[in-house]
Protein backbone atom coordinates (compact mmCIF):
# COMPACT_ATOMS: atom_id res chain seq x y z
CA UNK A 1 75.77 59.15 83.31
CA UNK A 2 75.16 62.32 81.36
CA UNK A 3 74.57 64.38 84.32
CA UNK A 4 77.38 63.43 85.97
CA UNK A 5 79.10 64.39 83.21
CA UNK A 6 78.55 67.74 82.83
CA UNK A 7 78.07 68.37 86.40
CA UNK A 8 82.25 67.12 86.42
CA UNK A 9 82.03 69.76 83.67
CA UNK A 10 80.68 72.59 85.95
CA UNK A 11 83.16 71.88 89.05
CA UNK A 12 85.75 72.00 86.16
CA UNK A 13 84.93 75.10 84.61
CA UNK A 14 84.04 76.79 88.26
CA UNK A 15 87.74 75.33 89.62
CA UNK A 16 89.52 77.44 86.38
CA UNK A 17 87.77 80.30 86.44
CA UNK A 18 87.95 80.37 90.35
CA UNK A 19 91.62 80.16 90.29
CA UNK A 20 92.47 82.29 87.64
CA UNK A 21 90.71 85.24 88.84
CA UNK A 22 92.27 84.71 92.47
CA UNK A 23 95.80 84.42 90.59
CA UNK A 24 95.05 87.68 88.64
CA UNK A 25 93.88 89.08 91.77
CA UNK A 26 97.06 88.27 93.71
CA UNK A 27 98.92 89.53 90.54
CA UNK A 28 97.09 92.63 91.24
CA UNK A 29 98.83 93.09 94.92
CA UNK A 30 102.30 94.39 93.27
CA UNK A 31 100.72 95.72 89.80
CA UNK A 32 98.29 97.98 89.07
CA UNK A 33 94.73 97.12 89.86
CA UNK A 34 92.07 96.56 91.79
CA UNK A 35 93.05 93.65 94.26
CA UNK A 36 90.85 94.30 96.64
CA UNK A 37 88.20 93.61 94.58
CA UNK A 38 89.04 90.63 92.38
CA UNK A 39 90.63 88.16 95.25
CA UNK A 40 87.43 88.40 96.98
CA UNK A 41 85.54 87.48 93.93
CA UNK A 42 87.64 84.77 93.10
CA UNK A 43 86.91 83.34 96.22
CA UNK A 44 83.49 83.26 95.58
CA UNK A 45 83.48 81.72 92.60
CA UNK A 46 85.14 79.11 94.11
CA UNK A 47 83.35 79.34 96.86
CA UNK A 48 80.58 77.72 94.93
CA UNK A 49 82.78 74.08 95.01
CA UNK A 50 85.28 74.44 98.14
CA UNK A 51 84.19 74.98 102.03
CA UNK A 52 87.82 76.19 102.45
CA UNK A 53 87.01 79.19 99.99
CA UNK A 54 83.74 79.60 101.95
CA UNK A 55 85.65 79.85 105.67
CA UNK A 56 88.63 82.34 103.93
CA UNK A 57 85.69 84.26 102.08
CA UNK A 58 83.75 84.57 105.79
CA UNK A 59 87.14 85.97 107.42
CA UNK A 60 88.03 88.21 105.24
CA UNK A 61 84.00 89.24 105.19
CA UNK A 62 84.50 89.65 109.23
CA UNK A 63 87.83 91.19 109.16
CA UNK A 64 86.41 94.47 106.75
CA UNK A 65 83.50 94.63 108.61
CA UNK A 66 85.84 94.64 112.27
CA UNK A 67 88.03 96.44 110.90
CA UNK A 68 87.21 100.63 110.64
CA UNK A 69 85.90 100.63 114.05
CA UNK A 70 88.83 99.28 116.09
CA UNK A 71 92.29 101.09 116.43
CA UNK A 72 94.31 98.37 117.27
CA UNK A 73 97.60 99.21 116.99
CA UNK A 74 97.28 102.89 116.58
CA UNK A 75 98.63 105.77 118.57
CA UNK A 76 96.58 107.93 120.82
CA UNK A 77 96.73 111.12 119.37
CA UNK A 78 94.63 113.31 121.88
CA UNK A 79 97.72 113.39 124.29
CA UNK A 80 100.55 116.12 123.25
CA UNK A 81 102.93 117.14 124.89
CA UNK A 82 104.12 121.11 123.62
């Protein structure tokens, strides 16, 4: 009974802190701060309770890791016409 307890207690505590540090991070988006760096670790604290943090945590992992090598989107620049 006691364990369950206080393992209801972790989730708890994990599920607050989780969310508040994703909120902050959000926050961050339009203020001043380092977003970038506190959503991600928001999700990973909840990551700890939620396979939906896990899978958003893994995309966004994939996406930075994708993302300086393609050019998607961008302009050819070697081609100018004078």
């Amino acid at each position: 009974m006691l364990m369950k307890t206080l393992q209801q207690l972790r989730r708890m505590i994990v599920v607050v802190v989780g969310f508040t540090v994703l909120a902050i991070g959000v926050a961050m988006i339009v203020l001043p701060g380092p977003a970038f760096i506190v959503i991600p670790t928001g999700l990973t604290i909840l990551a700890a309770e939620f396979v939906w943090a896990r899978n958003l945590l893994k995309r966004m992992k994939d996406k930075m890791k994708r993302a300086p090598g393609e050019d998607i989107g961008r302009r050819n620049n070697d081609t100018r016409i004078d």
